[in-house]
ModelCIF file with pLDDT and N, C-alpha, C, O atoms, coordinates in Angstrom:
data_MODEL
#
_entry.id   MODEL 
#
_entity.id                         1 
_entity.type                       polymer 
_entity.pdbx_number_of_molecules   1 
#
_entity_poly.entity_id                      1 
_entity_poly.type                           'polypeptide(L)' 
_entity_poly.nstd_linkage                   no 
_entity_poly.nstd_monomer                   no 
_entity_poly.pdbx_seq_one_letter_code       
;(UNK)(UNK)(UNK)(UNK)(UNK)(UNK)(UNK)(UNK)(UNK)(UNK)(UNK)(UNK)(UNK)(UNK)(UNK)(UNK)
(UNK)(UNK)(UNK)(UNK)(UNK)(UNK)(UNK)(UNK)(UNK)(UNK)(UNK)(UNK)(UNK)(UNK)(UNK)(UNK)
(UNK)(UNK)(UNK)(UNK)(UNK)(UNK)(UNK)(UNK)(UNK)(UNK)(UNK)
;
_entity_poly.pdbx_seq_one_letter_code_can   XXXXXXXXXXXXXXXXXXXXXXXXXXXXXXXXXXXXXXXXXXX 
_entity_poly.pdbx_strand_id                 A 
#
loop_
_entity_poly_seq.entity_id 
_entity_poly_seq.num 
_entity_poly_seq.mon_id 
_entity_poly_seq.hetero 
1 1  UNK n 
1 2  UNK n 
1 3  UNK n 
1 4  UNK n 
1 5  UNK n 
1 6  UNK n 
1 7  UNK n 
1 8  UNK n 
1 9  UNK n 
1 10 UNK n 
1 11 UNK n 
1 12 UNK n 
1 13 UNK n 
1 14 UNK n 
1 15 UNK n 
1 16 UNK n 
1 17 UNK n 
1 18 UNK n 
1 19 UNK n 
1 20 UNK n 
1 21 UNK n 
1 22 UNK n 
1 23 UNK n 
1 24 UNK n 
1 25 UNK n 
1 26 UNK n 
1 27 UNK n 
1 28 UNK n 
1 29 UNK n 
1 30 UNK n 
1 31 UNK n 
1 32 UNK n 
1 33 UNK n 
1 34 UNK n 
1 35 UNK n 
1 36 UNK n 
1 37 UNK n 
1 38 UNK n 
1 39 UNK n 
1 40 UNK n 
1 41 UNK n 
1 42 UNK n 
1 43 UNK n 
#
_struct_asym.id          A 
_struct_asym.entity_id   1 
#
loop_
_ma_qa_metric.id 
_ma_qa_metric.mode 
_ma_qa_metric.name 
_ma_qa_metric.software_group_id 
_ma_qa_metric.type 
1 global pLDDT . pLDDT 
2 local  pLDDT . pLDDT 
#
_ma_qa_metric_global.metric_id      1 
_ma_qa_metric_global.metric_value   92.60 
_ma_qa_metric_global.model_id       1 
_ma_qa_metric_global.ordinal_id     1 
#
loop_
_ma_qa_metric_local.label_asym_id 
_ma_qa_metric_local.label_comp_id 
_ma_qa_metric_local.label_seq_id 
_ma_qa_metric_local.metric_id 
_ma_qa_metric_local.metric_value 
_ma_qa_metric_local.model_id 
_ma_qa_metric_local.ordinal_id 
A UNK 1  2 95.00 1 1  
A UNK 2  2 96.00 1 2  
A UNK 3  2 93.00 1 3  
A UNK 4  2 94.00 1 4  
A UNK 5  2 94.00 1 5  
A UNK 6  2 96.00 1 6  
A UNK 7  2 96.00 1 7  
A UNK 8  2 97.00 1 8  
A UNK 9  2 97.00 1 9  
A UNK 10 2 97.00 1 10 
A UNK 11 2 98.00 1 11 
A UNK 12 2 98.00 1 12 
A UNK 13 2 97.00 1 13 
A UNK 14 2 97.00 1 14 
A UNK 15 2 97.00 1 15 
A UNK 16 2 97.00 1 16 
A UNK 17 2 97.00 1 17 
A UNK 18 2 96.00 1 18 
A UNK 19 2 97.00 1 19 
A UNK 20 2 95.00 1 20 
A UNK 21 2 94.00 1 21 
A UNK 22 2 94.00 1 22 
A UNK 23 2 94.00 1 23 
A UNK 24 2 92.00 1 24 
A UNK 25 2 91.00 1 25 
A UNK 26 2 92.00 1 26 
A UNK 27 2 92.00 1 27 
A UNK 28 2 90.00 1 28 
A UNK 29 2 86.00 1 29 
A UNK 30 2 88.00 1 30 
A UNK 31 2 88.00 1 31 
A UNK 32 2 85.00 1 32 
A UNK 33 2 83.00 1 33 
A UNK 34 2 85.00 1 34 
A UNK 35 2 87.00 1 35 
A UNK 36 2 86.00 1 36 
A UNK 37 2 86.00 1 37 
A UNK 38 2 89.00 1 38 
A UNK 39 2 91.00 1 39 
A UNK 40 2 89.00 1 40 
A UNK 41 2 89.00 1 41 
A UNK 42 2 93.00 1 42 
A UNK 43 2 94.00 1 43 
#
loop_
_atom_site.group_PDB 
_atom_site.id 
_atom_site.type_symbol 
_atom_site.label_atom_id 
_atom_site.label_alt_id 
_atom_site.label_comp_id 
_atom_site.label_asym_id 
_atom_site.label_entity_id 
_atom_site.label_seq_id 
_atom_site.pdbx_PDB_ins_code 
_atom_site.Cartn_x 
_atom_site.Cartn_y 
_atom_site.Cartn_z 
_atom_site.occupancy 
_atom_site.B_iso_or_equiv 
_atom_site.pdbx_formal_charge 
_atom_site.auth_seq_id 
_atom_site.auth_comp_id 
_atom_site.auth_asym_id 
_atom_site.auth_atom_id 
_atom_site.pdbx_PDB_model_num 
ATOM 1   N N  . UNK A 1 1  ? 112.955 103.101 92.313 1.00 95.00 ? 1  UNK A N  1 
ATOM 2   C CA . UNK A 1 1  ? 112.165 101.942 92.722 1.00 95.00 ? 1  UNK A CA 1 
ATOM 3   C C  . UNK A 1 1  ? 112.260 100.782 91.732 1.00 95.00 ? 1  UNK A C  1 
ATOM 4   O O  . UNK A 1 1  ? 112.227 99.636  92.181 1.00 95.00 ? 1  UNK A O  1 
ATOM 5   N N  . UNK A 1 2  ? 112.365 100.975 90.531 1.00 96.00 ? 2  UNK A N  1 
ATOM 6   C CA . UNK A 1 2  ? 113.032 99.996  89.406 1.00 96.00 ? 2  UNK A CA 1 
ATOM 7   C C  . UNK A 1 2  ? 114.170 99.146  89.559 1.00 96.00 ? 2  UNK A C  1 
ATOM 8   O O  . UNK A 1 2  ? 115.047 98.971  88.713 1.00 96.00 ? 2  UNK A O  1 
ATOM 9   N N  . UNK A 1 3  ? 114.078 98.489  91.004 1.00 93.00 ? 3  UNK A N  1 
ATOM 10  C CA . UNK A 1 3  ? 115.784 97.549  91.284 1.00 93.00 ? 3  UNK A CA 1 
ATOM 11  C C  . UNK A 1 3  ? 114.995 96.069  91.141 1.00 93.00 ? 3  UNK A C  1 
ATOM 12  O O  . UNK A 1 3  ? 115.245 95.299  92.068 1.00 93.00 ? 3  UNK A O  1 
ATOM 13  N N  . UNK A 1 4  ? 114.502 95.799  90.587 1.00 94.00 ? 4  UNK A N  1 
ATOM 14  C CA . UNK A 1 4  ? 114.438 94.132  90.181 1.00 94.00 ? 4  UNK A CA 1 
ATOM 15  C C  . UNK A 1 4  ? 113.915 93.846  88.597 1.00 94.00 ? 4  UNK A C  1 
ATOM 16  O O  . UNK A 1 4  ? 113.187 94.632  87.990 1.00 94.00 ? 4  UNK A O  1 
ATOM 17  N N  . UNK A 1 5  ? 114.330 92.802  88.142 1.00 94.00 ? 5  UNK A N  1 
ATOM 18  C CA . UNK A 1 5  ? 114.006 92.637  86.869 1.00 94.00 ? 5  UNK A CA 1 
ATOM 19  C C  . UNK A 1 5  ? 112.134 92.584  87.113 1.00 94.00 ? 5  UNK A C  1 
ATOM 20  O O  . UNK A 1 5  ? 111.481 93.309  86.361 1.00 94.00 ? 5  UNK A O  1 
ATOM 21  N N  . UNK A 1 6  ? 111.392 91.752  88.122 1.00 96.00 ? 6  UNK A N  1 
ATOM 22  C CA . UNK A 1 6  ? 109.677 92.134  87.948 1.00 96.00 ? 6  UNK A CA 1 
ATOM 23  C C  . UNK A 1 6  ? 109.041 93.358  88.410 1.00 96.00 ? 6  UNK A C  1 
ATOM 24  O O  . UNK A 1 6  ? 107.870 93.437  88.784 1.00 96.00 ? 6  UNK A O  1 
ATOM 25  N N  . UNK A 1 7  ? 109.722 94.125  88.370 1.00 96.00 ? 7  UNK A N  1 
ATOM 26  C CA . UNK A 1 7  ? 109.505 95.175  88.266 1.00 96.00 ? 7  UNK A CA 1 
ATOM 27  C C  . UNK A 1 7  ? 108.833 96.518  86.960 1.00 96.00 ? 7  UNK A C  1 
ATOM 28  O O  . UNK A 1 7  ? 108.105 97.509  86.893 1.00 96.00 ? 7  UNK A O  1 
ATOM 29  N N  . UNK A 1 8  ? 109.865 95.482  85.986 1.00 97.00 ? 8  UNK A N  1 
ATOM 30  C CA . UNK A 1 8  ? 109.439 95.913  84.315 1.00 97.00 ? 8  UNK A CA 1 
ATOM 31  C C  . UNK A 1 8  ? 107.331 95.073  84.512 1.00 97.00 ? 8  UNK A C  1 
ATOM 32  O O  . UNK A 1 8  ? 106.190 95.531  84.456 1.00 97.00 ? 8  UNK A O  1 
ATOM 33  N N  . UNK A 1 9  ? 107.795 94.098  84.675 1.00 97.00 ? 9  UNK A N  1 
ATOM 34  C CA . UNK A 1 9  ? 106.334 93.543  84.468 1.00 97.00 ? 9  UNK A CA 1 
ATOM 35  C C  . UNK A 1 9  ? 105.022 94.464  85.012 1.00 97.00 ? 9  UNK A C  1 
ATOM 36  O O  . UNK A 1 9  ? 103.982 94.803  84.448 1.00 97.00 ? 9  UNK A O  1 
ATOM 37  N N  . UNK A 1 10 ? 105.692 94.778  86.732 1.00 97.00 ? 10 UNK A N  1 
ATOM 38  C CA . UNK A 1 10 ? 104.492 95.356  87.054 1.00 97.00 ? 10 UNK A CA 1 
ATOM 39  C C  . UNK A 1 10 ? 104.602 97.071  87.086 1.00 97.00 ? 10 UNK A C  1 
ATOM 40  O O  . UNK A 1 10 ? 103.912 97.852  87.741 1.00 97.00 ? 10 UNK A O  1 
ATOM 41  N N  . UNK A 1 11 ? 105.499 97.306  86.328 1.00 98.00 ? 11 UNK A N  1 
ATOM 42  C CA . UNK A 1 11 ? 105.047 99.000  85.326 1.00 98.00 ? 11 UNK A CA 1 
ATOM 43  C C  . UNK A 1 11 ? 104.580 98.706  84.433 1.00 98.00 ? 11 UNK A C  1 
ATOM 44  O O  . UNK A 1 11 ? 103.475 99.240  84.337 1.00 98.00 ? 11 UNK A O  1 
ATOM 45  N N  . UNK A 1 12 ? 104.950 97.748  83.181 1.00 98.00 ? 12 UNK A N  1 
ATOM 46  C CA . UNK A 1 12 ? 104.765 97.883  81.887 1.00 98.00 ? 12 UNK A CA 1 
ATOM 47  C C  . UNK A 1 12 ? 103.067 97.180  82.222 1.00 98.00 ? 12 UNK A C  1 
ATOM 48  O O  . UNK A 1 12 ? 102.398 97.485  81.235 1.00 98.00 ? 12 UNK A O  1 
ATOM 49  N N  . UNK A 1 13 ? 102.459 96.632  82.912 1.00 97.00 ? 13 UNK A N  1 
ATOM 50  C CA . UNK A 1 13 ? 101.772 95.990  83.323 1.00 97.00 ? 13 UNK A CA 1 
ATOM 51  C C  . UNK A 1 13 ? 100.787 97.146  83.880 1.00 97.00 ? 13 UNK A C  1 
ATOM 52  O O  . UNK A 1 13 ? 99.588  96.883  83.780 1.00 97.00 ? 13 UNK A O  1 
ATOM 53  N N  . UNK A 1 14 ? 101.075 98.179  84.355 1.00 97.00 ? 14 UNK A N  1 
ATOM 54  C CA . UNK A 1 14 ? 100.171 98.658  84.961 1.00 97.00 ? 14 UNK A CA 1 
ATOM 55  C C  . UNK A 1 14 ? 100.138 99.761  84.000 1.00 97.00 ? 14 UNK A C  1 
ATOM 56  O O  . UNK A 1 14 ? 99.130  100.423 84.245 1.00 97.00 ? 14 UNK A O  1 
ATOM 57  N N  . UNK A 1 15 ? 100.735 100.215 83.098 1.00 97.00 ? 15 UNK A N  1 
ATOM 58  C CA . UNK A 1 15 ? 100.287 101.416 82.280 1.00 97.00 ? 15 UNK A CA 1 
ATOM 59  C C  . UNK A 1 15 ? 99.790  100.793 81.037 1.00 97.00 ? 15 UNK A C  1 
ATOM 60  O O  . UNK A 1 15 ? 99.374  101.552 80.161 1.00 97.00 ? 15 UNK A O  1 
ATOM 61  N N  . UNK A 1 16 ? 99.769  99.122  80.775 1.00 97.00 ? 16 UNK A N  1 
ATOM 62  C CA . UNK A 1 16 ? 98.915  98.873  80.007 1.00 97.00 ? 16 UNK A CA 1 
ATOM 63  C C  . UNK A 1 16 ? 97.421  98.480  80.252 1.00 97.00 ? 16 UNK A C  1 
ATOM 64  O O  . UNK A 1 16 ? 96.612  98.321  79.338 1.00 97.00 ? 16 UNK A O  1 
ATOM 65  N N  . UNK A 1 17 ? 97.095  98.317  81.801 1.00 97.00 ? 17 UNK A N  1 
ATOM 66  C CA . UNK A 1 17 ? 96.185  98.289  82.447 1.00 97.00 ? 17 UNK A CA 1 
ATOM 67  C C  . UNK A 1 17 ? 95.242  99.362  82.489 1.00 97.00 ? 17 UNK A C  1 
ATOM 68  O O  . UNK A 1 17 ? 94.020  99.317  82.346 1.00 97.00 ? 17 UNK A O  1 
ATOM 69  N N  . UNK A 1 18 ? 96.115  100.482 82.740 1.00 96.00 ? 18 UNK A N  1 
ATOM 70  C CA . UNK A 1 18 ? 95.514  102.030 82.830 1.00 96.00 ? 18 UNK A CA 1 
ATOM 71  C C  . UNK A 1 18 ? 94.947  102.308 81.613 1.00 96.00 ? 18 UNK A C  1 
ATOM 72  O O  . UNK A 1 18 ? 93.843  102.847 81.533 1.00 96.00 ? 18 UNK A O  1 
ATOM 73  N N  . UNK A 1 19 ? 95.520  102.029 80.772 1.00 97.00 ? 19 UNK A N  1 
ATOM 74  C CA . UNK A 1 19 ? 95.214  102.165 79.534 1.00 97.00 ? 19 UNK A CA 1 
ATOM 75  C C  . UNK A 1 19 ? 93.790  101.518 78.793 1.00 97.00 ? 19 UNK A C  1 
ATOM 76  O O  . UNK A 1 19 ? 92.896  101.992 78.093 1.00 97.00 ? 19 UNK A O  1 
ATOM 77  N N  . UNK A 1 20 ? 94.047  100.427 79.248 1.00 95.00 ? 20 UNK A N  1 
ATOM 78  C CA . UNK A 1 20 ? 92.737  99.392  78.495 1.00 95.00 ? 20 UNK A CA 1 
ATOM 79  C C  . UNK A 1 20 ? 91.086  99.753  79.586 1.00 95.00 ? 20 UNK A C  1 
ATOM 80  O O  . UNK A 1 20 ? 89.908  99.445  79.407 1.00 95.00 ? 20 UNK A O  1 
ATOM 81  N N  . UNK A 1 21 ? 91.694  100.409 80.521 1.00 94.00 ? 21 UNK A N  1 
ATOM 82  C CA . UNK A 1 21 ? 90.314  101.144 82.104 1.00 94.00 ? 21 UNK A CA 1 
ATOM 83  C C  . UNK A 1 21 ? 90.217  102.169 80.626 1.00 94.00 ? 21 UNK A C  1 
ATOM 84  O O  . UNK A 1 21 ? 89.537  101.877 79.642 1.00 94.00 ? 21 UNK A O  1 
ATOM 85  N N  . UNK A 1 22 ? 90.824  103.049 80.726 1.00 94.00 ? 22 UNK A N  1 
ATOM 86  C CA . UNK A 1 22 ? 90.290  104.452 80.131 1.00 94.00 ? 22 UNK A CA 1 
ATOM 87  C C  . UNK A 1 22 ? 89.453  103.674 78.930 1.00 94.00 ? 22 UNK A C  1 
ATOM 88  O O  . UNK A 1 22 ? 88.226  103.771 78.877 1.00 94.00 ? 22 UNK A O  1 
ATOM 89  N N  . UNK A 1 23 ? 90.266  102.836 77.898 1.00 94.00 ? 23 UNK A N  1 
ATOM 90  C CA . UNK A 1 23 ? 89.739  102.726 76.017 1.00 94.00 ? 23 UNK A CA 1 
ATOM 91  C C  . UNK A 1 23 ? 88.243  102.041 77.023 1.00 94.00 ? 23 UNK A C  1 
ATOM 92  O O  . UNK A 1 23 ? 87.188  102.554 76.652 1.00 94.00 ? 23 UNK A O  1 
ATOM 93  N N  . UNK A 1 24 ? 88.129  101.275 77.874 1.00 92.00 ? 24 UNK A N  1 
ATOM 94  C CA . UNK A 1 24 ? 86.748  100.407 77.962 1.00 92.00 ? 24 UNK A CA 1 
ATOM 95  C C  . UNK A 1 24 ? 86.212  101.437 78.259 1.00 92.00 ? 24 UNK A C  1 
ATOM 96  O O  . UNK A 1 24 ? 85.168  101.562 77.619 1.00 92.00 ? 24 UNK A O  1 
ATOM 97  N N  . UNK A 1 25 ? 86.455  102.466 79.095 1.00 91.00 ? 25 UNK A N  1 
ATOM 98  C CA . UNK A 1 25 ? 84.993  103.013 79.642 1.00 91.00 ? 25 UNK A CA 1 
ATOM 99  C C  . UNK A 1 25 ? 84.262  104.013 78.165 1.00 91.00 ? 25 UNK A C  1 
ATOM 100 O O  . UNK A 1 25 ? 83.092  104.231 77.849 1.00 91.00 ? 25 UNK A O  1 
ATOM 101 N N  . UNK A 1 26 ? 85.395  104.373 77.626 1.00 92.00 ? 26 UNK A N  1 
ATOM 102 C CA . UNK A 1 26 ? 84.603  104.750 76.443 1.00 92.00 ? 26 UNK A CA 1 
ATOM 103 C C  . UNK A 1 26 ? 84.155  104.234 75.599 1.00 92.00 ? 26 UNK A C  1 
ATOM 104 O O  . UNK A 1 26 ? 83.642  104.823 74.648 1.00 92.00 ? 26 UNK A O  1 
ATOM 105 N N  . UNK A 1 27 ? 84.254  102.593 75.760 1.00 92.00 ? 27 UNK A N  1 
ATOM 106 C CA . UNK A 1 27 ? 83.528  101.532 74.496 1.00 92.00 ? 27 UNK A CA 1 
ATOM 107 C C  . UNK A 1 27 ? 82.396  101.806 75.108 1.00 92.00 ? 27 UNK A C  1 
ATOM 108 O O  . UNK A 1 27 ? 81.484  102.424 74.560 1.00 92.00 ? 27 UNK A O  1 
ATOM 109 N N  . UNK A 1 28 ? 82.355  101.360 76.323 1.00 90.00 ? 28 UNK A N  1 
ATOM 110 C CA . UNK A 1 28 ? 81.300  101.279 77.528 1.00 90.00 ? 28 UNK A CA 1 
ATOM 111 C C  . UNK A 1 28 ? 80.022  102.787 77.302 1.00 90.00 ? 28 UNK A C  1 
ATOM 112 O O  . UNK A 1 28 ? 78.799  102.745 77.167 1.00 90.00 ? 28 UNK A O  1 
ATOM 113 N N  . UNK A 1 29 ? 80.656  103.583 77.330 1.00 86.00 ? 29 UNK A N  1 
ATOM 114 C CA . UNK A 1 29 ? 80.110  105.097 77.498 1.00 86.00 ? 29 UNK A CA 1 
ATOM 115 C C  . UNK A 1 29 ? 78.989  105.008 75.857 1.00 86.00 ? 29 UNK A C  1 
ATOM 116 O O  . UNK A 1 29 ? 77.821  105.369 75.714 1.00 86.00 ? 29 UNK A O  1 
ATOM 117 N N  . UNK A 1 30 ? 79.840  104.457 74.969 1.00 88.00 ? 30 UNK A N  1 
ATOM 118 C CA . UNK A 1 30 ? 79.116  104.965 73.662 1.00 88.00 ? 30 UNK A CA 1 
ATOM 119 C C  . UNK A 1 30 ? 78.251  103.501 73.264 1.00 88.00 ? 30 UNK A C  1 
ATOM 120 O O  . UNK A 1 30 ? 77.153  103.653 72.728 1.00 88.00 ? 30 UNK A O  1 
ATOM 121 N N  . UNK A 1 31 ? 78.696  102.232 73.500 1.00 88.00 ? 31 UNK A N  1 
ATOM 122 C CA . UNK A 1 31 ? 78.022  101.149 72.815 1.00 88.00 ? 31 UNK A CA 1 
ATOM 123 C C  . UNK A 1 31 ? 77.660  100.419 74.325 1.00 88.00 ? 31 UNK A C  1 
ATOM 124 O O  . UNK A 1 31 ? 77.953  99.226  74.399 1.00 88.00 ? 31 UNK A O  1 
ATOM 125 N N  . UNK A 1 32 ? 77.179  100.914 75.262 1.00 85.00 ? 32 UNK A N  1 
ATOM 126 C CA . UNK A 1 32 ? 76.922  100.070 76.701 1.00 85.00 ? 32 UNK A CA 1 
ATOM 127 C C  . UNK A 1 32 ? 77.623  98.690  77.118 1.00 85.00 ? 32 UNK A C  1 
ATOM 128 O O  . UNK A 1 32 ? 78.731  98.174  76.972 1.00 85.00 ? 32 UNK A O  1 
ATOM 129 N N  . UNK A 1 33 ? 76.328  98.344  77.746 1.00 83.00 ? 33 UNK A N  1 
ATOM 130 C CA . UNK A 1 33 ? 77.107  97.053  78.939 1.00 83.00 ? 33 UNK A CA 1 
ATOM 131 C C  . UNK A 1 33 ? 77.520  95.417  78.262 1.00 83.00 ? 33 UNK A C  1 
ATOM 132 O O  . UNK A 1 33 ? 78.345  94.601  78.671 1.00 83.00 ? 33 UNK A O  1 
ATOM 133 N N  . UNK A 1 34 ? 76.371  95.337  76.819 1.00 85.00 ? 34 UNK A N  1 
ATOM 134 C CA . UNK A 1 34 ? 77.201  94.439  76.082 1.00 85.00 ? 34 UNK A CA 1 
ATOM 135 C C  . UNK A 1 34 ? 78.794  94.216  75.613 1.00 85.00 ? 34 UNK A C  1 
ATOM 136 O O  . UNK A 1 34 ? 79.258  93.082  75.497 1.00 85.00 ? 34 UNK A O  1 
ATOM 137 N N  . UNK A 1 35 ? 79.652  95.534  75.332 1.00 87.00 ? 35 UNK A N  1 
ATOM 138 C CA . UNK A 1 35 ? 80.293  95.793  75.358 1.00 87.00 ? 35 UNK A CA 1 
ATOM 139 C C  . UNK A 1 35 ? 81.163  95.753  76.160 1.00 87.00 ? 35 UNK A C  1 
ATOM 140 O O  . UNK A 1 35 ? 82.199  95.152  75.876 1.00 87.00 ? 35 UNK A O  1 
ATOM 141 N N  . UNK A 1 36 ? 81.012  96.348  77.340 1.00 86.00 ? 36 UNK A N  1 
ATOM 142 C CA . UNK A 1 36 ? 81.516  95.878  78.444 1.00 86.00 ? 36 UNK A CA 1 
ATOM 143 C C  . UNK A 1 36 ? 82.178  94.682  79.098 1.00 86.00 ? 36 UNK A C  1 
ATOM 144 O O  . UNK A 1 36 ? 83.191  94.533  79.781 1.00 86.00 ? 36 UNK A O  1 
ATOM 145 N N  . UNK A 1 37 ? 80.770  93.505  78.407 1.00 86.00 ? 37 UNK A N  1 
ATOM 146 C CA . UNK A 1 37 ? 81.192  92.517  79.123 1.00 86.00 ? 37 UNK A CA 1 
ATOM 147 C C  . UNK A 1 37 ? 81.963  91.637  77.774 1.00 86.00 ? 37 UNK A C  1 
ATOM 148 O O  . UNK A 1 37 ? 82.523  90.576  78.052 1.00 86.00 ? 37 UNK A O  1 
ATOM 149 N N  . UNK A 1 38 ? 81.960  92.006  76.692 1.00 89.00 ? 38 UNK A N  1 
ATOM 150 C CA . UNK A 1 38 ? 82.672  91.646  76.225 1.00 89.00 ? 38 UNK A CA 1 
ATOM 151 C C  . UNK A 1 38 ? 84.323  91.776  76.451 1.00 89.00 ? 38 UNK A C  1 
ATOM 152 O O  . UNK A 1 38 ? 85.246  91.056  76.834 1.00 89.00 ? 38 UNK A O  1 
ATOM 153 N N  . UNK A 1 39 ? 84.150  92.948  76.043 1.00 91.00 ? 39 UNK A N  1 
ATOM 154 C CA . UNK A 1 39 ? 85.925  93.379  76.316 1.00 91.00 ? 39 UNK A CA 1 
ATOM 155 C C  . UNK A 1 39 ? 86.490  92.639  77.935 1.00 91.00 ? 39 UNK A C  1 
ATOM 156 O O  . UNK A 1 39 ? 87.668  92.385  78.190 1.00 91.00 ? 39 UNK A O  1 
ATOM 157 N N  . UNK A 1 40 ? 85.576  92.454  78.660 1.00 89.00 ? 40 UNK A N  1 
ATOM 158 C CA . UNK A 1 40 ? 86.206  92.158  80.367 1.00 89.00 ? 40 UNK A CA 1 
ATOM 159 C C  . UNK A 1 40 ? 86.969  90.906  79.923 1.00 89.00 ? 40 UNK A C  1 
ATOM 160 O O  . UNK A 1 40 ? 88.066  90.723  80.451 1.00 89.00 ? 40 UNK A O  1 
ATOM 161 N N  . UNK A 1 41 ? 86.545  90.052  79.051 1.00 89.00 ? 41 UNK A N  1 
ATOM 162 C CA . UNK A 1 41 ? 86.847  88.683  78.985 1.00 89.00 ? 41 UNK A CA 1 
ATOM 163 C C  . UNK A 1 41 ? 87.700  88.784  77.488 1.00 89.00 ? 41 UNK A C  1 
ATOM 164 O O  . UNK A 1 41 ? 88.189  87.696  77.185 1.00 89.00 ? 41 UNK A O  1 
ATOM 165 N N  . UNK A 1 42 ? 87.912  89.654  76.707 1.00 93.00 ? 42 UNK A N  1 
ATOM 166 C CA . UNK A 1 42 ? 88.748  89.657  75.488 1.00 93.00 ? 42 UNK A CA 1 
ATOM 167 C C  . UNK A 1 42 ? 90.038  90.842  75.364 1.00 93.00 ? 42 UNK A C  1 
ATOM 168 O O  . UNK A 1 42 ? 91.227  90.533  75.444 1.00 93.00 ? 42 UNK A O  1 
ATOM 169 N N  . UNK A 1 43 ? 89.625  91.985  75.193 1.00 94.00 ? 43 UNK A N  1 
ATOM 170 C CA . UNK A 1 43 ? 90.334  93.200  75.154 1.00 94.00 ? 43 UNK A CA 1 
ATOM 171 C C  . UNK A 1 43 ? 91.297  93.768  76.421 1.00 94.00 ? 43 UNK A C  1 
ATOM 172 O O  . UNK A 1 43 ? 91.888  94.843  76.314 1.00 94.00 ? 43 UNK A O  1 
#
């Protein structure tokens, strides 16, 4: 499924996505919703 060059974008794009879901919910889990709404708009 990798036959176009934007293709890199939207893998490398989505497993850095996946990535930053999992690290927030555990900012989220231990320091709450301040947190939260920080990272939505920075991290």
């Amino acid at each position: 499924n990798f036959n176009e060059e934007n293709d890199g974008i939207v893998y490398a794009g989505t497993a850095s996505i996946g990535f930053a879901m999992a690290e927030n919910l555990l900012y989220i889990a231990q320091f709450g919703i301040a947190t939260g709404i920080m990272r939505a708009v920075t991290a």
